[in-house]
Structures are given as structure tokens and as C-alpha cells.
C-alpha atoms as a PDB file:
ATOM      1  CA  UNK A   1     114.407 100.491 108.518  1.00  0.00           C
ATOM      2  CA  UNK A   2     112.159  97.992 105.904  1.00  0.00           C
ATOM      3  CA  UNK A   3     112.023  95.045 107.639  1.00  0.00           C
ATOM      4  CA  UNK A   4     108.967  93.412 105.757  1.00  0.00           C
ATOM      5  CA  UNK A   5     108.041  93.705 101.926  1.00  0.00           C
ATOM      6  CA  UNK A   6     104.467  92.610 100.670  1.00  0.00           C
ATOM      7  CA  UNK A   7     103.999  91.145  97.230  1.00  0.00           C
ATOM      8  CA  UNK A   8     102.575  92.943  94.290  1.00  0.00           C
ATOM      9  CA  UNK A   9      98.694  92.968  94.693  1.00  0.00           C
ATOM     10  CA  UNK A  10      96.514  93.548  91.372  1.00  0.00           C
ATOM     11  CA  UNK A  11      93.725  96.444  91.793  1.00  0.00           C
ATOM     12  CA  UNK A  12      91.271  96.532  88.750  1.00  0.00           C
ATOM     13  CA  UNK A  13      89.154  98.943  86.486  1.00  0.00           C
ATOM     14  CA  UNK A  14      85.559  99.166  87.220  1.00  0.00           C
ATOM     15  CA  UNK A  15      84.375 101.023  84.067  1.00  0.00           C
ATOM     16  CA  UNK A  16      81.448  99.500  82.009  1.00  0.00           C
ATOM     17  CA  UNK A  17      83.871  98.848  79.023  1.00  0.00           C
ATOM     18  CA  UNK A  18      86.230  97.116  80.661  1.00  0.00           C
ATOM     19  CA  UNK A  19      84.528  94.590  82.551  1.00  0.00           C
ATOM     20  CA  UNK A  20      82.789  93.721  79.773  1.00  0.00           C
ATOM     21  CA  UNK A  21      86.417  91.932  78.071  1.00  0.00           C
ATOM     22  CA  UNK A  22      86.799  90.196  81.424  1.00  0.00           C
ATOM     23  CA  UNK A  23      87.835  86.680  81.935  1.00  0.00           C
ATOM     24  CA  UNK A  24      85.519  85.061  84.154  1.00  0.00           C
ATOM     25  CA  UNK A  25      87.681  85.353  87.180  1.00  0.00           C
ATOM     26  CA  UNK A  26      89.066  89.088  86.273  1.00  0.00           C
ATOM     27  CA  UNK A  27      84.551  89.732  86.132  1.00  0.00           C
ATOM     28  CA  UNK A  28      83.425  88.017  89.010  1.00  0.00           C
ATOM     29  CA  UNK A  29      86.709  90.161  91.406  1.00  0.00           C
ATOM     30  CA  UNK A  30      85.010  93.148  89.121  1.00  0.00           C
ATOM     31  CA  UNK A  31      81.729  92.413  90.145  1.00  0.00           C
ATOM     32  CA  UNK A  32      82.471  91.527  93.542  1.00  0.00           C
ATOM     33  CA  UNK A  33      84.106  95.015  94.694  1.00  0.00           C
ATOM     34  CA  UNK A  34      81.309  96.519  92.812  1.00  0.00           C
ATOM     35  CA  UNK A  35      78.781  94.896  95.491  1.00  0.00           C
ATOM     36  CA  UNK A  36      81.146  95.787  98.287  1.00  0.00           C
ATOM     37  CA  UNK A  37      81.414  99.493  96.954  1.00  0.00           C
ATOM     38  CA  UNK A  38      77.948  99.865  96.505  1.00  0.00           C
ATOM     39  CA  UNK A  39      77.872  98.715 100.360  1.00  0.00           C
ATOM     40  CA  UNK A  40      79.940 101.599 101.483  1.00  0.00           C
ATOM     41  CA  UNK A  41      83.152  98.743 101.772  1.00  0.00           C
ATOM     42  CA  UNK A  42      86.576  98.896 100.617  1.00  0.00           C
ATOM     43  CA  UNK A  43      87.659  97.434  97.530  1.00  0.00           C
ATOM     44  CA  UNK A  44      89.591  94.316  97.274  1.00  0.00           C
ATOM     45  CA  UNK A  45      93.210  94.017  95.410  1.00  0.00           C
ATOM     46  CA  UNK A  46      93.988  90.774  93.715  1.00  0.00           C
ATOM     47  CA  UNK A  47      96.363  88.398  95.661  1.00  0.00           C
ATOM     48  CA  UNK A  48      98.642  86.167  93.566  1.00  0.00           C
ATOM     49  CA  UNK A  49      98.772  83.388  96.322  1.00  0.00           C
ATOM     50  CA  UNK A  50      95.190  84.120  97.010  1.00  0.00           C
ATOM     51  CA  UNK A  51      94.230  83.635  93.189  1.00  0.00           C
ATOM     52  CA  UNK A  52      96.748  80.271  92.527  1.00  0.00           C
ATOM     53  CA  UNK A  53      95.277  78.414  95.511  1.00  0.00           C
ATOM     54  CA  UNK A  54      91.827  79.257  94.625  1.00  0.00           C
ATOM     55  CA  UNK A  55      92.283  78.044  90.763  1.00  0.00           C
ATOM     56  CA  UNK A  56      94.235  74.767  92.042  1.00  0.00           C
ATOM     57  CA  UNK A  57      90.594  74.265  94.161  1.00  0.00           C
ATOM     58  CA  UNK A  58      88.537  74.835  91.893  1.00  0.00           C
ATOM     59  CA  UNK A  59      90.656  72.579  89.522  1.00  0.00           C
ATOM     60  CA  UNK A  60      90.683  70.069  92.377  1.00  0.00           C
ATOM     61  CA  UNK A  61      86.905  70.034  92.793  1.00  0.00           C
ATOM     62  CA  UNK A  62      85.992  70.078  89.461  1.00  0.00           C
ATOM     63  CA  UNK A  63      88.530  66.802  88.644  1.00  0.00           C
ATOM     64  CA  UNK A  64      87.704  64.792  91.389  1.00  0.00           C
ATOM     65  CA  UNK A  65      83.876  65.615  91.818  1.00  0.00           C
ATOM     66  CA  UNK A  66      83.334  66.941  95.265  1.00  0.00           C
ATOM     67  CA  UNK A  67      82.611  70.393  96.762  1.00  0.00           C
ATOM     68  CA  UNK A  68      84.153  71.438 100.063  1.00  0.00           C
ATOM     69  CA  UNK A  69      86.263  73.862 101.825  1.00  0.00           C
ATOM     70  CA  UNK A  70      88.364  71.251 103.374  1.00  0.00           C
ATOM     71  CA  UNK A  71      90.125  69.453  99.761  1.00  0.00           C
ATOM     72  CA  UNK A  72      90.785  65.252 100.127  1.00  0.00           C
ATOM     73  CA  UNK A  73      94.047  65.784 101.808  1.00  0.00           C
ATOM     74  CA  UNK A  74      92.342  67.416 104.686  1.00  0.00           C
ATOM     75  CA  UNK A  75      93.642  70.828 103.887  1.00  0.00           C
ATOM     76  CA  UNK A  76      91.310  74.113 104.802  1.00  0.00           C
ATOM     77  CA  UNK A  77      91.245  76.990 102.992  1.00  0.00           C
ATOM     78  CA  UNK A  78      94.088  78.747 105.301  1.00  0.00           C
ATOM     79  CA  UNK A  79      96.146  75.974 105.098  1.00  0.00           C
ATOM     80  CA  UNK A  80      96.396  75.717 101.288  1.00  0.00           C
ATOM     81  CA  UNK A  81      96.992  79.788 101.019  1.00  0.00           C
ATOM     82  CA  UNK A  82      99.683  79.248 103.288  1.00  0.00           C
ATOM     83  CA  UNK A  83     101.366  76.629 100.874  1.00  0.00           C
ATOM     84  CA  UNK A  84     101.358  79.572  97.943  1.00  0.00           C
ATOM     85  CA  UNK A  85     102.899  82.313 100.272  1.00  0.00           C
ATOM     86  CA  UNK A  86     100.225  83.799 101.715  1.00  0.00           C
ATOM     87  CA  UNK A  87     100.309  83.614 105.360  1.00  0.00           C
ATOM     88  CA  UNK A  88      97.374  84.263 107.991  1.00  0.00           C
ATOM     89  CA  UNK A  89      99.120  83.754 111.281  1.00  0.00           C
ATOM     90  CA  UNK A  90      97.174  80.495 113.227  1.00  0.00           C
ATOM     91  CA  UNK A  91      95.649  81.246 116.530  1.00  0.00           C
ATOM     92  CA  UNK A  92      95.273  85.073 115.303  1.00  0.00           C
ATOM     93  CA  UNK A  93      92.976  87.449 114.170  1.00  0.00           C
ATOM     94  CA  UNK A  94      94.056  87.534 110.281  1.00  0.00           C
ATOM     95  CA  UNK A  95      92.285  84.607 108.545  1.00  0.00           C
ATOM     96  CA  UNK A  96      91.281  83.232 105.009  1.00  0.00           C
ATOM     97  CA  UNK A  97      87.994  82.044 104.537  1.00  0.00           C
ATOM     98  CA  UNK A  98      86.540  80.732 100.722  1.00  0.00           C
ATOM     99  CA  UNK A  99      83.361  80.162  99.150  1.00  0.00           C
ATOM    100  CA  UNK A 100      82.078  78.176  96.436  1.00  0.00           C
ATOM    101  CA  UNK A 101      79.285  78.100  93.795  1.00  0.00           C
ATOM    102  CA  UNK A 102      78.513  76.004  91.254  1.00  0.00           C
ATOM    103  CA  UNK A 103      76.864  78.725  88.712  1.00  0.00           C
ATOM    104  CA  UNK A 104      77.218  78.781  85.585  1.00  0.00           C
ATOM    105  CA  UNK A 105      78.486  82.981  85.105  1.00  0.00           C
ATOM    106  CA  UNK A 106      80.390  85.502  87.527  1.00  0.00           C
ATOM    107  CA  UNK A 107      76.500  86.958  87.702  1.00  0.00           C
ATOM    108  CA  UNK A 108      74.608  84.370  88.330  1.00  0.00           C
ATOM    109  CA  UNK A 109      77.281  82.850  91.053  1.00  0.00           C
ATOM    110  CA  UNK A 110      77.076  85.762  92.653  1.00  0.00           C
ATOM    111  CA  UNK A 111      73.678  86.767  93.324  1.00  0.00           C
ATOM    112  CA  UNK A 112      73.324  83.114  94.862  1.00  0.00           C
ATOM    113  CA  UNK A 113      76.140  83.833  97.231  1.00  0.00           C
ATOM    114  CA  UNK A 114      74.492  87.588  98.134  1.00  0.00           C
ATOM    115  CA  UNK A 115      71.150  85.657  98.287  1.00  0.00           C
ATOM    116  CA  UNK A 116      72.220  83.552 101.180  1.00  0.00           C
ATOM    117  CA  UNK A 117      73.153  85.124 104.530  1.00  0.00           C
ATOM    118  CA  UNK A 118      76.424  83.425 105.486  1.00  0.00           C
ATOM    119  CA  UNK A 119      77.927  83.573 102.296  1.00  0.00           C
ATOM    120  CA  UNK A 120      77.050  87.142 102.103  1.00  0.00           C
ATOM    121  CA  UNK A 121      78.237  87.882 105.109  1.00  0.00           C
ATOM    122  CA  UNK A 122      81.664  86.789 104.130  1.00  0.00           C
ATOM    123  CA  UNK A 123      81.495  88.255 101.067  1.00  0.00           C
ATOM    124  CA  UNK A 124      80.774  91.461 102.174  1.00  0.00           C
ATOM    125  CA  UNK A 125      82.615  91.104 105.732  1.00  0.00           C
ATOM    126  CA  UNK A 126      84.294  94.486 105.957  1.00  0.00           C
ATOM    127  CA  UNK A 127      87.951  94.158 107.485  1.00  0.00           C
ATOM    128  CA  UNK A 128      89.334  92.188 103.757  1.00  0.00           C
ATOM    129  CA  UNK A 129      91.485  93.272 101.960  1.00  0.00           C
ATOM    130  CA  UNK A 130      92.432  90.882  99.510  1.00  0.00           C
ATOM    131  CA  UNK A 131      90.979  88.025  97.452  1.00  0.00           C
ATOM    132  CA  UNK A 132      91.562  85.707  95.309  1.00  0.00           C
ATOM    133  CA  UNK A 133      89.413  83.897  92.401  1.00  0.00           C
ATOM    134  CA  UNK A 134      89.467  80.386  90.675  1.00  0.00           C
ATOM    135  CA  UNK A 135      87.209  79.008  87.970  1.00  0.00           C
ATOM    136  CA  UNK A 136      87.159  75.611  86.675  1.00  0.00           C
ATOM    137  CA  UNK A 137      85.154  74.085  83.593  1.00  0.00           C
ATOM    138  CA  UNK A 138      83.937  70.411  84.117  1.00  0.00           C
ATOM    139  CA  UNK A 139      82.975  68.041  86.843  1.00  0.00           C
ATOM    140  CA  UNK A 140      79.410  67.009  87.816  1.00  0.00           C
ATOM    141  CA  UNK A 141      77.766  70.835  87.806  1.00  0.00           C
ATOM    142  CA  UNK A 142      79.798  71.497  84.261  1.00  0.00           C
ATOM    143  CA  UNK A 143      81.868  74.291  86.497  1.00  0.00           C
ATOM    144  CA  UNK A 144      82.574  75.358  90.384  1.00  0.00           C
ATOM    145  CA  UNK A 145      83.922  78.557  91.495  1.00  0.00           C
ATOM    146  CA  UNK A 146      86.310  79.125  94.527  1.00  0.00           C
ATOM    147  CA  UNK A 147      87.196  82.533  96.131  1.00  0.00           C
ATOM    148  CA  UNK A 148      89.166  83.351  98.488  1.00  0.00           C
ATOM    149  CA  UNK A 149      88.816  86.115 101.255  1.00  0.00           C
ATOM    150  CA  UNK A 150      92.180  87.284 103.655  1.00  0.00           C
ATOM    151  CA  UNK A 151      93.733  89.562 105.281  1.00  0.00           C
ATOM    152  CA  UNK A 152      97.678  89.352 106.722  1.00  0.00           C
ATOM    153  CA  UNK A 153      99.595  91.292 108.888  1.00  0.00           C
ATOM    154  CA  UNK A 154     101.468  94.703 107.114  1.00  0.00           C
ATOM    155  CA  UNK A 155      99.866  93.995 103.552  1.00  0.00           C
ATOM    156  CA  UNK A 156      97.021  97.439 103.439  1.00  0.00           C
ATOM    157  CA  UNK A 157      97.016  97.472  99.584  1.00  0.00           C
ATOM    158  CA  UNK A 158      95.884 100.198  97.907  1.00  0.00           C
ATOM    159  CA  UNK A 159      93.711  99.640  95.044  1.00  0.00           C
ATOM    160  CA  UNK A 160      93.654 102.107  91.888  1.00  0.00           C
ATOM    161  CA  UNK A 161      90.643 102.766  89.846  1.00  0.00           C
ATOM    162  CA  UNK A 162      91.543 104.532  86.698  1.00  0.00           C
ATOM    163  CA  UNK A 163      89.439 107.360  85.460  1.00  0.00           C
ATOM    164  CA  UNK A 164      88.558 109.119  82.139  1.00  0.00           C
ATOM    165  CA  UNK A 165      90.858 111.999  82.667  1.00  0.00           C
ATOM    166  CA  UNK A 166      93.685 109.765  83.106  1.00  0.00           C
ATOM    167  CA  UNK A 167      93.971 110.395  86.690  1.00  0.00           C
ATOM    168  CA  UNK A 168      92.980 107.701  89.607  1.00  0.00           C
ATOM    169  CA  UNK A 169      90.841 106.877  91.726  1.00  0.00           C
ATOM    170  CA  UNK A 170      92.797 105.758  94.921  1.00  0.00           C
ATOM    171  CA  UNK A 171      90.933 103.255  97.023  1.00  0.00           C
ATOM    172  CA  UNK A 172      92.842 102.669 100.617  1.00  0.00           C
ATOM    173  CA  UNK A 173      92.295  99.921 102.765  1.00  0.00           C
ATOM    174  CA  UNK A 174      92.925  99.654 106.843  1.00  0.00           C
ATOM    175  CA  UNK A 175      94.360  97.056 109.355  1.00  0.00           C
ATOM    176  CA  UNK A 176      90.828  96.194 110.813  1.00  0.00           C
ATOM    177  CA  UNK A 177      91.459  92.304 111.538  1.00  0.00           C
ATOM    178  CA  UNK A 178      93.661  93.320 114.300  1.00  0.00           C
ATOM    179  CA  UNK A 179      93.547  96.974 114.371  1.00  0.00           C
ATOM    180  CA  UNK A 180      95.954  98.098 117.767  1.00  0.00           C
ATOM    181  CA  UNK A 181      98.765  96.547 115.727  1.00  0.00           C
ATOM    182  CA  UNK A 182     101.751  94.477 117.302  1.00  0.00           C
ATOM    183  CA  UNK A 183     105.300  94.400 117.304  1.00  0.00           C
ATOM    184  CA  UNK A 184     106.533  95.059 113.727  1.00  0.00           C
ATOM    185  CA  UNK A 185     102.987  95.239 112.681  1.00  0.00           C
ATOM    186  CA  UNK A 186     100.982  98.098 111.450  1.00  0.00           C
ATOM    187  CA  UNK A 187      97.446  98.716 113.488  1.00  0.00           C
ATOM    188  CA  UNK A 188      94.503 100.456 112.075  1.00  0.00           C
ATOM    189  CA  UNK A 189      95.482 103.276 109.563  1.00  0.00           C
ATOM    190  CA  UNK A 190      94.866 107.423 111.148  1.00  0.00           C
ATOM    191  CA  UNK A 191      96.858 109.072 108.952  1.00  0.00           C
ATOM    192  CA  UNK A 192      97.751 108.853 105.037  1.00  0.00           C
ATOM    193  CA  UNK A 193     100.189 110.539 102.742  1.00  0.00           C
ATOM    194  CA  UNK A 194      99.844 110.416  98.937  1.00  0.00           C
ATOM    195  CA  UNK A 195     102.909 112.153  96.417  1.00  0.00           C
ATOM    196  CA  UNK A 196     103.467 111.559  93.166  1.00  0.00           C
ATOM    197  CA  UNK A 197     107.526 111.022  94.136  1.00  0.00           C
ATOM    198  CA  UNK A 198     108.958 108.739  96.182  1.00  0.00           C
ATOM    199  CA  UNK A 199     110.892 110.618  98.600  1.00  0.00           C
ATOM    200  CA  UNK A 200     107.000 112.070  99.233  1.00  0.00           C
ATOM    201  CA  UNK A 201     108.825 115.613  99.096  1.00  0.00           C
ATOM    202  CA  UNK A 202     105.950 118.702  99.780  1.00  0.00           C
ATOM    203  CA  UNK A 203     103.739 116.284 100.586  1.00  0.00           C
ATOM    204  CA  UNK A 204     102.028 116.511 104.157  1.00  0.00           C
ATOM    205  CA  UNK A 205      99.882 113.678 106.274  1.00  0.00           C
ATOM    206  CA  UNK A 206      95.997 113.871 106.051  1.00  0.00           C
ATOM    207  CA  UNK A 207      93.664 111.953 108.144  1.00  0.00           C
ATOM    208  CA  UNK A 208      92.908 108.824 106.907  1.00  0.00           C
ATOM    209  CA  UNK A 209      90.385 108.401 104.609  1.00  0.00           C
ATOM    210  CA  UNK A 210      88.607 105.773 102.380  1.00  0.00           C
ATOM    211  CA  UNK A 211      89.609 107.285  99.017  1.00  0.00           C
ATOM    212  CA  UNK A 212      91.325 109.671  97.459  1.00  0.00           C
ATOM    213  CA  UNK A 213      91.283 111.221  93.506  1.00  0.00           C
ATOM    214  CA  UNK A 214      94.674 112.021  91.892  1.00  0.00           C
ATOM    215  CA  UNK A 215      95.200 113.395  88.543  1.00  0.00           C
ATOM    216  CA  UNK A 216      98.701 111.614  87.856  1.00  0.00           C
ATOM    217  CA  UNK A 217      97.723 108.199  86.034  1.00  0.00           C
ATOM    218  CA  UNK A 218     101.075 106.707  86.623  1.00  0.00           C
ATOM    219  CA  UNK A 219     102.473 106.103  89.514  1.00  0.00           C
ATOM    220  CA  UNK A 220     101.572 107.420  93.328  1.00  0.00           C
ATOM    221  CA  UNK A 221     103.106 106.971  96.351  1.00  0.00           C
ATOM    222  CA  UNK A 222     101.194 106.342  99.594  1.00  0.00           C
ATOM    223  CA  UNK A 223     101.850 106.307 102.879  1.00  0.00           C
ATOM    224  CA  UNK A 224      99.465 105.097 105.564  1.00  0.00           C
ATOM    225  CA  UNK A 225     100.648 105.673 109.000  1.00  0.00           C
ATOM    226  CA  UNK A 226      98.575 103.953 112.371  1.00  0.00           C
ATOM    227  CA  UNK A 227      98.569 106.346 116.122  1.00  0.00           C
ATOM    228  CA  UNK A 228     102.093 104.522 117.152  1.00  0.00           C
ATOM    229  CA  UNK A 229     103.844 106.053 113.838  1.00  0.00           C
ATOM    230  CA  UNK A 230     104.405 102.742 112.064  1.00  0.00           C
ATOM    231  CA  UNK A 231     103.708 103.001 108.359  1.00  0.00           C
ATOM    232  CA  UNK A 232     102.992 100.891 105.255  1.00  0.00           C
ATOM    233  CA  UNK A 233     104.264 102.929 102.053  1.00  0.00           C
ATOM    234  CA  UNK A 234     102.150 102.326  99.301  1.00  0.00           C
ATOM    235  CA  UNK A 235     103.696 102.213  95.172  1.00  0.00           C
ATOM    236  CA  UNK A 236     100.495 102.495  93.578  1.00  0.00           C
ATOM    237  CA  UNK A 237     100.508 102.924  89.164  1.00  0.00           C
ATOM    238  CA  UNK A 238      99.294 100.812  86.463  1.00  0.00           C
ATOM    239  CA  UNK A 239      97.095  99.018  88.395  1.00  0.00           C
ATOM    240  CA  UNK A 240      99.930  97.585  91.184  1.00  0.00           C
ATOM    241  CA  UNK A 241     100.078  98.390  94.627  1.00  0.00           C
ATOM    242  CA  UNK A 242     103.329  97.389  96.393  1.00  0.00           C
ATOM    243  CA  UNK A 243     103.284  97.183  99.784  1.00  0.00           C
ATOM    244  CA  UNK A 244     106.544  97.989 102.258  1.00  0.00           C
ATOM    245  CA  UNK A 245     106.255  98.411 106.239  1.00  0.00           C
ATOM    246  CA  UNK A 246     108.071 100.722 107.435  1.00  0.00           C
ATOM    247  CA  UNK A 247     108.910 100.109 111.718  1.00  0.00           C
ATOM    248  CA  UNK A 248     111.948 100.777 114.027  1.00  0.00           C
ATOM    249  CA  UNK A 249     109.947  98.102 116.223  1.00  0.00           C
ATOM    250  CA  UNK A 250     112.251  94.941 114.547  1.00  0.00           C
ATOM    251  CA  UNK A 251     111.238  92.484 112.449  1.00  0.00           C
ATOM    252  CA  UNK A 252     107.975  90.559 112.273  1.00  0.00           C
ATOM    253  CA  UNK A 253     107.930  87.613 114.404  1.00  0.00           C
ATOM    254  CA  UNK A 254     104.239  85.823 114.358  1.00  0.00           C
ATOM    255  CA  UNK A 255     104.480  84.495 117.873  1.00  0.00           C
ATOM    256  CA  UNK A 256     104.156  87.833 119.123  1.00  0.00           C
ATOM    257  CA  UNK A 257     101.114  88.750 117.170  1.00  0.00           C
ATOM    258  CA  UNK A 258      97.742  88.603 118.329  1.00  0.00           C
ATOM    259  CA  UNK A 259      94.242  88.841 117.442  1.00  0.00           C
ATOM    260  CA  UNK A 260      92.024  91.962 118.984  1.00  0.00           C
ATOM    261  CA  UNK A 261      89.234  93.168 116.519  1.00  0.00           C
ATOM    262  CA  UNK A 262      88.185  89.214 114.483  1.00  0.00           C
ATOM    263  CA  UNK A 263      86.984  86.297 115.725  1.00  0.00           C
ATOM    264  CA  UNK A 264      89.696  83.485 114.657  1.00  0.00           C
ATOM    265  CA  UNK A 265      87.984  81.313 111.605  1.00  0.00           C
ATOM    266  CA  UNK A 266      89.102  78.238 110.107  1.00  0.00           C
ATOM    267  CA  UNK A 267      86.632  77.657 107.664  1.00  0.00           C
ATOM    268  CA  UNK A 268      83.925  79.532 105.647  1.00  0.00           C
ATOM    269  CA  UNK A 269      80.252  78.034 106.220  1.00  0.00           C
ATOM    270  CA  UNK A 270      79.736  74.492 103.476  1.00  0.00           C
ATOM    271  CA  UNK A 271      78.059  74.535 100.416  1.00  0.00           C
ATOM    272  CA  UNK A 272      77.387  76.646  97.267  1.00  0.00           C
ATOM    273  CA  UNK A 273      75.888  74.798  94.773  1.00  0.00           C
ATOM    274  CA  UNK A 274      71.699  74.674  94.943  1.00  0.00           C
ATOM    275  CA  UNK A 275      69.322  72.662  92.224  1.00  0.00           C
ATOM    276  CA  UNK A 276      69.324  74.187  88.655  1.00  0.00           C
ATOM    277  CA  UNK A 277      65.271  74.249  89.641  1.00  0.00           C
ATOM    278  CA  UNK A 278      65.974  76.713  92.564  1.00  0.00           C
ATOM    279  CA  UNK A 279      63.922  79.895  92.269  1.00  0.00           C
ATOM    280  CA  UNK A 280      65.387  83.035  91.561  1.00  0.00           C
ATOM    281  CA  UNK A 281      66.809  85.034  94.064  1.00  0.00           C
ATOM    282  CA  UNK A 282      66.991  89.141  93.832  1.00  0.00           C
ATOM    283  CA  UNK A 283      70.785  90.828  93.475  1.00  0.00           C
ATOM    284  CA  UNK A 284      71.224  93.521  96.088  1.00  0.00           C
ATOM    285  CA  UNK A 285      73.628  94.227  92.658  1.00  0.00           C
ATOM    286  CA  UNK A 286      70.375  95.590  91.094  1.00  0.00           C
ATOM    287  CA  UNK A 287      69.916  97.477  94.020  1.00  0.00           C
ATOM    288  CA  UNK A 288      72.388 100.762  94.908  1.00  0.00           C
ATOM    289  CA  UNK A 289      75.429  99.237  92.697  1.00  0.00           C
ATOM    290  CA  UNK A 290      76.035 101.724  90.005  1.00  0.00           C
ATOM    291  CA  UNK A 291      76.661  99.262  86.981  1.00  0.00           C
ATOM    292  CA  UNK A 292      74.945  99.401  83.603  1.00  0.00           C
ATOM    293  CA  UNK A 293      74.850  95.473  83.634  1.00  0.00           C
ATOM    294  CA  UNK A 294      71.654  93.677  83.591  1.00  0.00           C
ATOM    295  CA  UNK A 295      72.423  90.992  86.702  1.00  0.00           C
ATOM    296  CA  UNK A 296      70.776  87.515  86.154  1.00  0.00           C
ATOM    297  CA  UNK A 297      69.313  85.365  89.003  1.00  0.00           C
ATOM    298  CA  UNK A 298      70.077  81.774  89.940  1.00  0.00           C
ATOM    299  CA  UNK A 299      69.334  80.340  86.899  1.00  0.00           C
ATOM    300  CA  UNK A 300      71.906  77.364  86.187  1.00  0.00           C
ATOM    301  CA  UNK A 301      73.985  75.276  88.833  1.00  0.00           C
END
């Protein structure tokens, strides 16, 4: 029985080339799952909800010249995800947290928020899956930068990485926010299943695993299936994952779920911005990130 469908989630290209004709958000989500790669983390798959409350923020910020996590109408992070569909049960273990620079470029925004320890521990926090980015021109440090970190209950999106060869590059992610799963909620991922048909026929479970290379470009189908048997089937082509549970356990009822493996978070530690004087701080992107970009330091807001 489907008793819960995800929305579409957008995975994207890592290759040198395309980066490169990136749109400041579409590089600094490119850059990001490059420095969580290179960390031995999963990959992140673009949220819509996740990227439209993050580019109202920014817009926000940049408008009305402030910088916080909580906007002026006293609404966190969570709370404003929540108004564009994307829903982190309260009191629970799946959360959205944000943070915010003021840098001028993807790069240099970035190093500054790998540079300090508690934005780079949410940035590289392991159990996300999704994120979302907004960029706004204007305001008093000529631009800000919000992103957006969650995870939600049934939603383990798989993100595809074309290759040369036309093939993929299948990058899974797992239930680790609240990982022994609930009623009509998927736990932690044991087991996956990838076919290049839908009814998945001659293909046989394998224990879970990170990634997985296809040679079918198009579209593959993915299964991910926890120790209780529930399962999240995975369309996965063209850079979309779509996400469907799959559960004879009913349907999802959020007052039954609750948090095991994450500490419930409200709000992401304040600040981002630092003086344009600020001294440089290294990239751990020029360090074990296979990229043939030249990563600047904290030069600008």
C-alpha cells in the first residue's frame, strides 16, 4: 500500500564543466556536496521547499537590513520551511537548521562557514539529506546567503551523478535522524535494490551501501528497505529522485513519531557575516576535495 509520496528532489552534476555555468545557488549546493564528499558524507538533493524559503530569507534580509535565523515576524528557520511544505515534525528528531554568510561568491562564503566550527559542523553534520539555497543581491553587505539543512520522515532521496559514459553515479542516502523508524516511517536503510524497470523484475536486494555505479543514464529504480521491511522506492533519471514509502504499517501520523538518534534543534548557531578586513582562512576544499577549482579565502563580506 503507498500511503506517503515525497516531492521531487533535484540531485546535481559535479563535473568540472558543469559547475563552472552554475548560478550562484546551483555552485554553492555544487560546492557544498563536494566538501561533504570529500568528507566521506552523503550528498545532498535539492529541496524545492527547502530552496523557496531560503531565497524568500535571503530576500528578506537583504531588503530589510538585518541578519538572523529568526526573520522580524519571529519565525525560525523550521517554522518558515514548514510554511513551503516541508515538514520537520516539532518535538522530534528531524529538524531544519540554516546558515548565513555575507560573502561575496559561493567560494568565498563557504570557506568562511568551513573556517568556523559551528557552522561547519552543520554543514558537514552527517544525518542530512536535503538542502536548500538562497542568494540575494543588495542590503548593507551588497549580498547575504541563506541555506538550509533538513531532514523529514520517509524522504531518503537518492542523488544521481552523471558520468562520461552516460551511465550514473547513484549516491543513496539513510534515515539517520531517527534511524529505528516509527509507525509508517522508514528507519535506517540495510538493504537496497536498484533495476532499471519499475516492477524491479531480476533484480535482487544488496546490503546497503553508500553508492552505487549504473550504466543506464536514464532512469533507475531504487529501493531501500530498513530491518522491519518497510521501504522507500526510489525513481531516480535526469537528475530527479522521487521518493514513495512503501508500509502495510498505515499512514503517517506525526504524533506517533519520535526522535532516537538527533538531538531536537530549533535554530542553527547566529551570525555569518565577519569584517571585509578579516584574515584569510584555509578551505579544507583545498584539502582532499577532488575539484580543479582554485578556492578563494575570506576575502569580501
Amino acid at each position: 500500500m503507498l500511503v506517503a509520496v515525497a516531492v521531487i528532489a533535484l540531485g546535481l552534476p559535479h563535473g568540472v564543466l558543469a559547475q563552472q555555468a552554475l548560478e550562484p545557488e546551483q555552485r554553492m549546493a555544487a560546492l557544498i556536496n563536494q566538501a561533504r564528499i570529500a568528507q566521506g558524507l552523503s550528498a545532498l538533493s535539492l529541496s524545492p521547499e527547502l530552496t523557496t524559503a531560503a531565497q524568500l530569507h535571503a530576500r528578506d534580509m537583504a531588503a530589510k537590513g538585518y541578519m538572523e535565523h529568526e526573520n522580524l515576524a519571529g519565525l525560525t528557520p523550521q517554522q518558515r520551511a514548514a510554511k513551503q511544505g516541508y515538514v520537520a515534525p516539532a518535538g522530534t528528531a528531524w529538524l531544519v537548521l540554516e546558515v548565513i554568510t555575507a560573502r561575496a561568491t559561493a567560494e568565498a562564503g563557504l570557506n568562511w562557514l568551513l573556517s568556523d566550527r559551528q557552522h561547519r559542523g552543520v554543514v558537514l553534520r552527517g544525518y542530512w539529506r536535503e538542502f536548500g539555497i538562497g542568494f540575494a543581491e543588495g542590503g548593507p553587505w551588497g549580498q547575504i546567503w541563506s541555506v538550509k539543512f533538513g531532514c523529514r520522515p520517509n524522504v531518503l532521496p537518492v542523488v544521481p551523478e552523471p558520468n562520461a559514459n552516460g551511465g550514473q553515479l547513484l549516491r543513496f542516502t539513510n534515515e539517520e535522524c531517527s534511524p529505528g523508524g516509527g509507525i509508517g516511517q522508514i528507519g535506517r536503510a540495510t538493504e537496497v535494490m536498484v533495476s532499471s524497470r519499475n516492477d524491479f523484475e531480476g533484480a535482487a536486494w544488496e546490503p546497503y551501501a553508500s553508492t552505487r555505479a549504473v550504466q543506464d543514464g536514464s532512469n533507475v529504480f531504487v529501493k531501500l528497505r530498513d530491518a522491519k521491511s518497510r521501504e522507500v522506492v526510489q525513481t531516480s533519471g535526469n537528475g530527479v529522485s522521487l521518493s514513495t514509502l512503501t508500509t502495510s504499517d498505515g499512514p503517517l501520523n506525526p504524533a506517533l513519531l519520535t526522535g532516537t538518534a538527533a538531538p531536537v534543534e530549533t535554530s542553527a548557531p547566529s551570525g555569518g557575516a565577519t569584517p571585509a578586513t578579516s584574515p584569510a582562512q584555509p578551505s579544507i576544499l583545498n584539502s582532499g576535495a577532488s575539484s580543479n577549482f582554485i578556492i578563494g579565502g575570506d576575502a569580501g563580506r
